[in-house]
Protein backbone atom coordinates (compact mmCIF):
# COMPACT_ATOMS: atom_id res chain seq x y z
CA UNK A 1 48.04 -19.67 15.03
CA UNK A 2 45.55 -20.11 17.52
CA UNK A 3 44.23 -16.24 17.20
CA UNK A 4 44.53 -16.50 13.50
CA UNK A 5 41.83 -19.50 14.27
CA UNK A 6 39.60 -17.54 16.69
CA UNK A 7 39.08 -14.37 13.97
CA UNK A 8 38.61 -17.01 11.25
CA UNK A 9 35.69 -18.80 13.57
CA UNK A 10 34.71 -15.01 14.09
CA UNK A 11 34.72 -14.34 10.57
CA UNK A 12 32.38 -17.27 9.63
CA UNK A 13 30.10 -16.11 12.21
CA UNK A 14 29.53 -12.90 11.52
CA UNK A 15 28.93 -14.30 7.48
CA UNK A 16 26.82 -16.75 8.63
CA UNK A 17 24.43 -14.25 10.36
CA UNK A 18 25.01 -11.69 7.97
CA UNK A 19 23.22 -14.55 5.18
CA UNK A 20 20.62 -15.89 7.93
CA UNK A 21 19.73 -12.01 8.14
CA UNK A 22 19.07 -11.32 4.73
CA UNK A 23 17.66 -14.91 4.13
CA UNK A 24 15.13 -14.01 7.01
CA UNK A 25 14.88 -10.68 5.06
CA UNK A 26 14.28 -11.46 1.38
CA UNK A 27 12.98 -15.14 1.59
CA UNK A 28 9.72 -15.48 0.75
CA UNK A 29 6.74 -17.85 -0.01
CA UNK A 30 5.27 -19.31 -3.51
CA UNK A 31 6.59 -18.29 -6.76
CA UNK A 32 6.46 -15.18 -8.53
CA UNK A 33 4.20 -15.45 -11.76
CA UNK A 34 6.19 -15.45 -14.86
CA UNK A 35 5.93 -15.40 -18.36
CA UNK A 36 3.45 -13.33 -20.20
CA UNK A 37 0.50 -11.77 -18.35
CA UNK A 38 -2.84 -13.23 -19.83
CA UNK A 39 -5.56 -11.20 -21.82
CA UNK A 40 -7.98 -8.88 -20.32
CA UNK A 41 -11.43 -9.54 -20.75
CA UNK A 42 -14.03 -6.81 -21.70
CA UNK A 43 -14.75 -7.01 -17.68
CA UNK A 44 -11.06 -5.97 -17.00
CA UNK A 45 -10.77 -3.03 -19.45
CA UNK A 46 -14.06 -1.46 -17.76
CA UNK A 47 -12.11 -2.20 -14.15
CA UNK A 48 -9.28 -0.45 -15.71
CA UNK A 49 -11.55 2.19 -17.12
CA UNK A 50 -12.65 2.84 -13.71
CA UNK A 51 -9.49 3.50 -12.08
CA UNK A 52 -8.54 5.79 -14.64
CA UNK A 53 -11.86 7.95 -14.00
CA UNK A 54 -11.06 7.66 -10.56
CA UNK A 55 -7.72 8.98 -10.91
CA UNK A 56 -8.33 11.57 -13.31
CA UNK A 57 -11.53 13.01 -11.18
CA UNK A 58 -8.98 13.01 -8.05
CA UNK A 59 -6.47 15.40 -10.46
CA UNK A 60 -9.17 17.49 -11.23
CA UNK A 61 -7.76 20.36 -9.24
CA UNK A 62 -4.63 21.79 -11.13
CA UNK A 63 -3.48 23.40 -7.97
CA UNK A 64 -3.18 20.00 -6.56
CA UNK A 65 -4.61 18.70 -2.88
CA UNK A 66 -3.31 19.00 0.12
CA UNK A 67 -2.72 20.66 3.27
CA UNK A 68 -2.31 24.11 0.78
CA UNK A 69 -4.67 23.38 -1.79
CA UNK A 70 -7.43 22.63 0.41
CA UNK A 71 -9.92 22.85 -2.23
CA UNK A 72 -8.61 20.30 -3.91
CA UNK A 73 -8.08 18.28 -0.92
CA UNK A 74 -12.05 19.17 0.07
CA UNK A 75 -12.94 18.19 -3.52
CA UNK A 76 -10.97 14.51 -2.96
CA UNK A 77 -12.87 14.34 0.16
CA UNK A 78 -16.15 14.45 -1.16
CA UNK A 79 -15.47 12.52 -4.35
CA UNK A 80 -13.92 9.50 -2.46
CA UNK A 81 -17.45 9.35 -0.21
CA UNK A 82 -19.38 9.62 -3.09
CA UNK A 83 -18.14 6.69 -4.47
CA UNK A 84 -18.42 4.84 -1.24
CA UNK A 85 -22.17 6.05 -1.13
CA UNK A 86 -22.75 4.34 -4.50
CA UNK A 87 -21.19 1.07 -3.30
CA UNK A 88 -24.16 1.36 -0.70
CA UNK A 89 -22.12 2.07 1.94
CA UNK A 90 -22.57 4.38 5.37
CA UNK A 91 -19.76 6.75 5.37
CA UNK A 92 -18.61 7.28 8.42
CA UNK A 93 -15.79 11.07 8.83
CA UNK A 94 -13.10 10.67 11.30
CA UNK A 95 -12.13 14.40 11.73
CA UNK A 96 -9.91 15.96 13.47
CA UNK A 97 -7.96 19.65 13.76
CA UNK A 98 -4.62 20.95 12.25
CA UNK A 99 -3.94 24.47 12.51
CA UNK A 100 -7.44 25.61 12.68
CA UNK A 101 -8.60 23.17 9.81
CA UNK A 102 -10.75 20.43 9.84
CA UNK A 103 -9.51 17.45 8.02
CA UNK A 104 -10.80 13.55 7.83
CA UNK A 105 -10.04 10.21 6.89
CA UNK A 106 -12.85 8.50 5.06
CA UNK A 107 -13.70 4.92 6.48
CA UNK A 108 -16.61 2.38 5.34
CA UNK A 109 -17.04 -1.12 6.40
CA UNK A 110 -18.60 -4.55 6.28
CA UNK A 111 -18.97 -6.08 9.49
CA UNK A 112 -18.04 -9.34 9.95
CA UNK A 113 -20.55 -12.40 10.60
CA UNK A 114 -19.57 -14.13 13.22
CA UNK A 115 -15.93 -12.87 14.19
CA UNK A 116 -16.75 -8.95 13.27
CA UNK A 117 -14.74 -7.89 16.17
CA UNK A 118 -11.55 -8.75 14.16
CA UNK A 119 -10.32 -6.60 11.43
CA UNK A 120 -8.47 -6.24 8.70
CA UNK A 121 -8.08 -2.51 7.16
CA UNK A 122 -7.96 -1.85 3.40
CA UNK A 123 -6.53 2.06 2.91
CA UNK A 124 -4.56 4.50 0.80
CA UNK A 125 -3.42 7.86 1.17
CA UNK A 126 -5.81 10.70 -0.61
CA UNK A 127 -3.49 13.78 -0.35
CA UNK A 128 -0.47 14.23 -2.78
CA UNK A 129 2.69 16.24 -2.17
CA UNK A 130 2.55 20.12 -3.40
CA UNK A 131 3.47 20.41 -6.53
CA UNK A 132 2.20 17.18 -7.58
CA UNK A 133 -1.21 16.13 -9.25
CA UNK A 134 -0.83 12.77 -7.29
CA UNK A 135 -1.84 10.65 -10.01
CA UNK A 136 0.41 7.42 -9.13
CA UNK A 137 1.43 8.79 -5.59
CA UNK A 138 -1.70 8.45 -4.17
CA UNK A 139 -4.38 8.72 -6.70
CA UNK A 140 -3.97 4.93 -7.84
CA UNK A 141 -4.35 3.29 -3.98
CA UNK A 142 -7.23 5.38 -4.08
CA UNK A 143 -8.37 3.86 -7.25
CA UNK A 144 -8.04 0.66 -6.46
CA UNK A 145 -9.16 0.94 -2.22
CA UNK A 146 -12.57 1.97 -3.85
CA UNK A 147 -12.64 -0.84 -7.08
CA UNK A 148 -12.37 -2.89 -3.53
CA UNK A 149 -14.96 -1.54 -2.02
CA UNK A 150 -17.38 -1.77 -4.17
CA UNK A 151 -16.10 -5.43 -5.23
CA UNK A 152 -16.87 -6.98 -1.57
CA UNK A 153 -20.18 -4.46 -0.86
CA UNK A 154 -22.91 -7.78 -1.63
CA UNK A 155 -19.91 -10.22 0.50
CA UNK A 156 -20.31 -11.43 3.71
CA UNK A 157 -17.24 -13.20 5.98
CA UNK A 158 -17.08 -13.75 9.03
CA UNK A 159 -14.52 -11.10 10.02
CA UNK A 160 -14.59 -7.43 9.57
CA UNK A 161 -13.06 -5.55 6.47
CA UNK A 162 -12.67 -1.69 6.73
CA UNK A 163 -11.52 0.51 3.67
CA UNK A 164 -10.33 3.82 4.54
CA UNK A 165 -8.98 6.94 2.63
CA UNK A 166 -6.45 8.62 4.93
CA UNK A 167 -6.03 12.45 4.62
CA UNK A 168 -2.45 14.13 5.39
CA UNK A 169 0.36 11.21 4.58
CA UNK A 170 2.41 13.91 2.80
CA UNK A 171 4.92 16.28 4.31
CA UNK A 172 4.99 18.05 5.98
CA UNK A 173 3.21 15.94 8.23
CA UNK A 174 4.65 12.85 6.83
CA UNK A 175 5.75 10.35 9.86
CA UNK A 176 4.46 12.62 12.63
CA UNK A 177 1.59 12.83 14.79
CA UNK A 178 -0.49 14.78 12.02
CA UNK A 179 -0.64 12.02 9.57
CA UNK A 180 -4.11 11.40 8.96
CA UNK A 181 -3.39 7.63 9.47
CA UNK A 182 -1.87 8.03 12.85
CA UNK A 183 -4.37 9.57 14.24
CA UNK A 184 -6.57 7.14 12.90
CA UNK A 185 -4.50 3.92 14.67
CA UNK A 186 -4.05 5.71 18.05
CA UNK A 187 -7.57 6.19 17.96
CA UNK A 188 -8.71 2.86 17.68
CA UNK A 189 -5.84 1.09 19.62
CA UNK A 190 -6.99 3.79 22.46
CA UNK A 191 -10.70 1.88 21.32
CA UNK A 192 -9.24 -1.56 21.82
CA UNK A 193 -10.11 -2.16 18.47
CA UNK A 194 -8.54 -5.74 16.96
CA UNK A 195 -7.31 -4.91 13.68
CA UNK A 196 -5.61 -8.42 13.13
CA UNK A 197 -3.76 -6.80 9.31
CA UNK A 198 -3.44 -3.65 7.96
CA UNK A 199 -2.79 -3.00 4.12
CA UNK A 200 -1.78 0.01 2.52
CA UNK A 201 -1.73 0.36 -1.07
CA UNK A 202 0.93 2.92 -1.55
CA UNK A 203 1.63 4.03 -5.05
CA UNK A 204 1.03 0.95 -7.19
CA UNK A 205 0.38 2.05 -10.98
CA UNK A 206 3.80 2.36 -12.84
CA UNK A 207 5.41 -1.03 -14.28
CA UNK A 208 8.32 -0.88 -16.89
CA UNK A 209 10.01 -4.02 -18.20
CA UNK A 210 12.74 -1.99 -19.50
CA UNK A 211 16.21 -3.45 -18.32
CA UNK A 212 17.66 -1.18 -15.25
CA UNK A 213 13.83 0.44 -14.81
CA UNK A 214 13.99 -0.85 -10.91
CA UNK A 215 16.47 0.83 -7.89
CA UNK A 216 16.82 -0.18 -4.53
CA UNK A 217 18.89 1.07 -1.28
CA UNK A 218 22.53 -0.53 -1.11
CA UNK A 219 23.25 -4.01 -1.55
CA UNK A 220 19.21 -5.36 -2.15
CA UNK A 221 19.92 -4.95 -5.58
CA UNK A 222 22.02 -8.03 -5.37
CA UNK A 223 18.65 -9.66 -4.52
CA UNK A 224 16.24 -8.21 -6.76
CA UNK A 225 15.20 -8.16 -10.19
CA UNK A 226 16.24 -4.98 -11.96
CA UNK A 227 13.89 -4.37 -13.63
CA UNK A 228 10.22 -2.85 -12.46
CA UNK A 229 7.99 -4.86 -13.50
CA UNK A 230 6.50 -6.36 -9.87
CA UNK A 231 4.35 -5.57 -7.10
CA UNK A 232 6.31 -5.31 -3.35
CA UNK A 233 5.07 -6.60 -0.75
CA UNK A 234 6.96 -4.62 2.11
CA UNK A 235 7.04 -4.85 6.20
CA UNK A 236 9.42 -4.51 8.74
CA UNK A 237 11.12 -7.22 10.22
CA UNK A 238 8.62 -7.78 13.11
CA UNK A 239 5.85 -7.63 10.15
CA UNK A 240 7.70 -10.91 8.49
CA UNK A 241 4.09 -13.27 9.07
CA UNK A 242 1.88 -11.19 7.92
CA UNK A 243 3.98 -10.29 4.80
CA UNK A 244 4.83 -14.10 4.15
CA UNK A 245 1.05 -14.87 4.46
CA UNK A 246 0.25 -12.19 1.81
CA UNK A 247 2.51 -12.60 -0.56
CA UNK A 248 1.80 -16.61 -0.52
CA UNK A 249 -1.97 -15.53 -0.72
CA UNK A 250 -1.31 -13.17 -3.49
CA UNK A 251 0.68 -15.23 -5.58
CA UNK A 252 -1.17 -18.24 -5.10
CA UNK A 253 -4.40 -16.25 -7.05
CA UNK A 254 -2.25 -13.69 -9.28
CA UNK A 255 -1.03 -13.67 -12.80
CA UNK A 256 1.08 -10.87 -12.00
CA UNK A 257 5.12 -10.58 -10.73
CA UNK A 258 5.58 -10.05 -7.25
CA UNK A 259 8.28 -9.94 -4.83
CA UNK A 260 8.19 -9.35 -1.08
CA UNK A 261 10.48 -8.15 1.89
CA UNK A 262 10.90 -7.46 5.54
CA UNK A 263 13.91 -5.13 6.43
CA UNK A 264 15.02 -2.61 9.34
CA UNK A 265 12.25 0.45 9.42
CA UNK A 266 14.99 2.59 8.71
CA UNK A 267 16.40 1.10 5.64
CA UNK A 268 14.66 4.12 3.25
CA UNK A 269 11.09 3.46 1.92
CA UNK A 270 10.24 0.38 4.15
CA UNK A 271 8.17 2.74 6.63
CA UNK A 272 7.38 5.64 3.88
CA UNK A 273 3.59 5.42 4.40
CA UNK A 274 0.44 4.49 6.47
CA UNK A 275 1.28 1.30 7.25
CA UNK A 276 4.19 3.17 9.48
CA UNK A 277 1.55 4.78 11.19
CA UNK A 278 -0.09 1.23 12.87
CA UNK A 279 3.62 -0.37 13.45
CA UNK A 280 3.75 2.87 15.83
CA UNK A 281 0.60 1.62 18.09
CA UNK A 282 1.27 -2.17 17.64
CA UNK A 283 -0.49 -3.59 15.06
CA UNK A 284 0.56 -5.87 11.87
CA UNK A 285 0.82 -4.01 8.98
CA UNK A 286 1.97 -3.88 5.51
CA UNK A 287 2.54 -1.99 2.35
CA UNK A 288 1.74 -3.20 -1.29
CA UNK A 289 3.93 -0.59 -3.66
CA UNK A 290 5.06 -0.58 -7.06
CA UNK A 291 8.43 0.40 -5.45
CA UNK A 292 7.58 4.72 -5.78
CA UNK A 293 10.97 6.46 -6.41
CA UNK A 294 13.03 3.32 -6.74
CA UNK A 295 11.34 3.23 -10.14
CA UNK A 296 8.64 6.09 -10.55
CA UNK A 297 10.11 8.94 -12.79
CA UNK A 298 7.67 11.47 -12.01
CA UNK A 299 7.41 10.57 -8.19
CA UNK A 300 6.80 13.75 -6.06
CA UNK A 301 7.11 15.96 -9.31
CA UNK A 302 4.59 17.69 -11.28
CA UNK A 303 4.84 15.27 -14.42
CA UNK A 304 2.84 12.80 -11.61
CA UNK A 305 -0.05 12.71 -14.07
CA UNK A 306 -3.13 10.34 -15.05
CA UNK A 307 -1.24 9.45 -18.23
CA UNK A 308 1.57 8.32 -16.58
CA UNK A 309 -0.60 5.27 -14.68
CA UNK A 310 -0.26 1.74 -15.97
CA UNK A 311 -4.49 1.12 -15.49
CA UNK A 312 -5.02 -2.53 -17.39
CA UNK A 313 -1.53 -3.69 -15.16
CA UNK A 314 -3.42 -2.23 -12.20
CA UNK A 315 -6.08 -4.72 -13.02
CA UNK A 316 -3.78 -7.71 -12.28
CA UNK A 317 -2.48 -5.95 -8.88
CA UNK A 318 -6.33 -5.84 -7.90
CA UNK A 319 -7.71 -8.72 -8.74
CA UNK A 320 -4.82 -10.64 -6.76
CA UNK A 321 -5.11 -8.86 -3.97
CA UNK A 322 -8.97 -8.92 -3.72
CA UNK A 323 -8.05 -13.11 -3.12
CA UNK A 324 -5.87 -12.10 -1.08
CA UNK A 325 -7.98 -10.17 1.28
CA UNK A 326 -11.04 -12.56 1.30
CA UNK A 327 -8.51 -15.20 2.55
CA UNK A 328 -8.00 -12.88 5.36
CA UNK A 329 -11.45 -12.78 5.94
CA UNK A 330 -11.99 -16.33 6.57
């Protein structure tokens, strides 16, 4: 009886962290907006007009961009600092060598006023897989790093904001020491810099409120809504404050679903982009997603096309996270 007792006491122990875990995990702040989203203004449909030029212009290429198509990724390069140009910023090229070829991320910034040593970085991947037009996967964080941009150009706050197009996310160099965005964080943790949040928009243009449209790894469906009509907010578990501050942030100023969560880096997807790259030299970091292949169709495949992005419901992602960001900034 009494070691039927002691595996029962067991038992309840290892359910009772097993819930605290996944409480710690999928808990979050505020309340997701529900209901039907409200009606764009004239204002909105040029916003959304804009990201779809963007995206389109960064498809150009049929060949694609990348470490392969190089004039497509050369093309990207010059198109993202063009835009930066015209939102009056100095561009500044953070190059560096892969096999013989010079590649760069693309960073612009408005320094702080009276705290402009801390900083929080804005970016998005500007490569896209071979094969792949990139239109969603990365074409629409691109979009919407530069809408941004030019957004906060005539703000001041007193801490720094960065935005930065990273080159190289894709594989093959994809979670290694080639990833344009690694290079980029060991460089400024070997500068000391204080980047006090990093937030990478990963892939956030494709919503569908069809019934089953959403996936997720083992058991988090049991948490989740199943259908794919949200923005994520996703961190690792020692990333749990700055996503709980986000997400609070971002549902506190947006008319648009949300849901957030911290998890093990290696459950699949919570590492899969830049954000991974500043977790690796110690800095808080996030990434805002629409999910990628947990709901995206044409994820990684050739059908990733300009048609495919949801532009007017990348409108309500923006706008709540520009809030979101100038609360940071304060």
């Amino acid at each position: 009886m009494l070691n039927v007792k002691r595996r029962m006491f067991v038992y309840l122990i290892i359910v009772f962290l097993v819930v605290a875990l996944f409480t710690y995990m999928i808990y979050m702040p505020g309340k997701s907006y529900e209901g039907e989203l409200p009606v764009l203004d004239d204002v909105d449909h040029a916003t959304a007009k804009r990201f779809e030029a963007h995206v389109t212009e960064l498809c150009r290429n049929p060949a694609g961009r990348n470490f392969i198509e190089k004039n497509g990724l050369d093309a990207a390069r010059k198109y993202i600092a063009g835009q930066f140009e015209s939102s009056g910023y100095e561009v500044k090229f953070h190059e560096y060598q892969i096999n013989g070829d010079t590649v760069a991320n693309i960073a612009v910034e408005l320094t702080g006023t009276s705290r402009p040593e801390e900083i929080i970085i804005v970016g998005a991947h500007y490569d896209a897989v071979p094969g792949a037009p990139g239109a969603n996967d990365n074409g629409s964080g691109v979009a919407a790093t530069l809408e941004l941009a030019d957004r906060f150009k005539d703000k001041k706050f007193p801490r720094t904001v960065r935005f930065v197009a990273f080159v190289n996310e894709e594989p093959p160099n994809f979670m290694t020491g080639n990833m344009g965005s690694y290079v980029y964080a060991k460089k400024v943790a070997k500068d000391k810099e204080n980047i006090i949040a990093m937030f990478s928009l990963e892939t956030i243009g494709y919503f569908s409120d069809e019934s089953g449209s959403q996936l997720y790894p083992v058991l988090f469906n049991m948490f989740y809504p199943n259908t794919g009509n949200f923005i994520a907010f996703v961190g690792n578990l020692s990333s749990r404050g700055l996503v709980s501050k986000s997400i609070r942030s971002f549902r506190a100023h947006s008319t648009f679903p949300s849901e957030g969560i911290v998890a093990p880096a290696f459950i699949p997807g919570i590492s899969w982009s830049d954000h991974w790259s500043f977790w690796k030299h110690g800095y808080p970091a996030i990434m805002i997603t629409d999910t990628a292949p947990y709901r995206y169709p044409a994820y990684h495949t050739s059908e990733d096309t300009p048609d495919k992005v949801d532009y007017e419901k990348m409108v309500y992602v923006v706008k709540g996270v520009e809030k979101m960001i100038q609360e940071f900034l304060y």
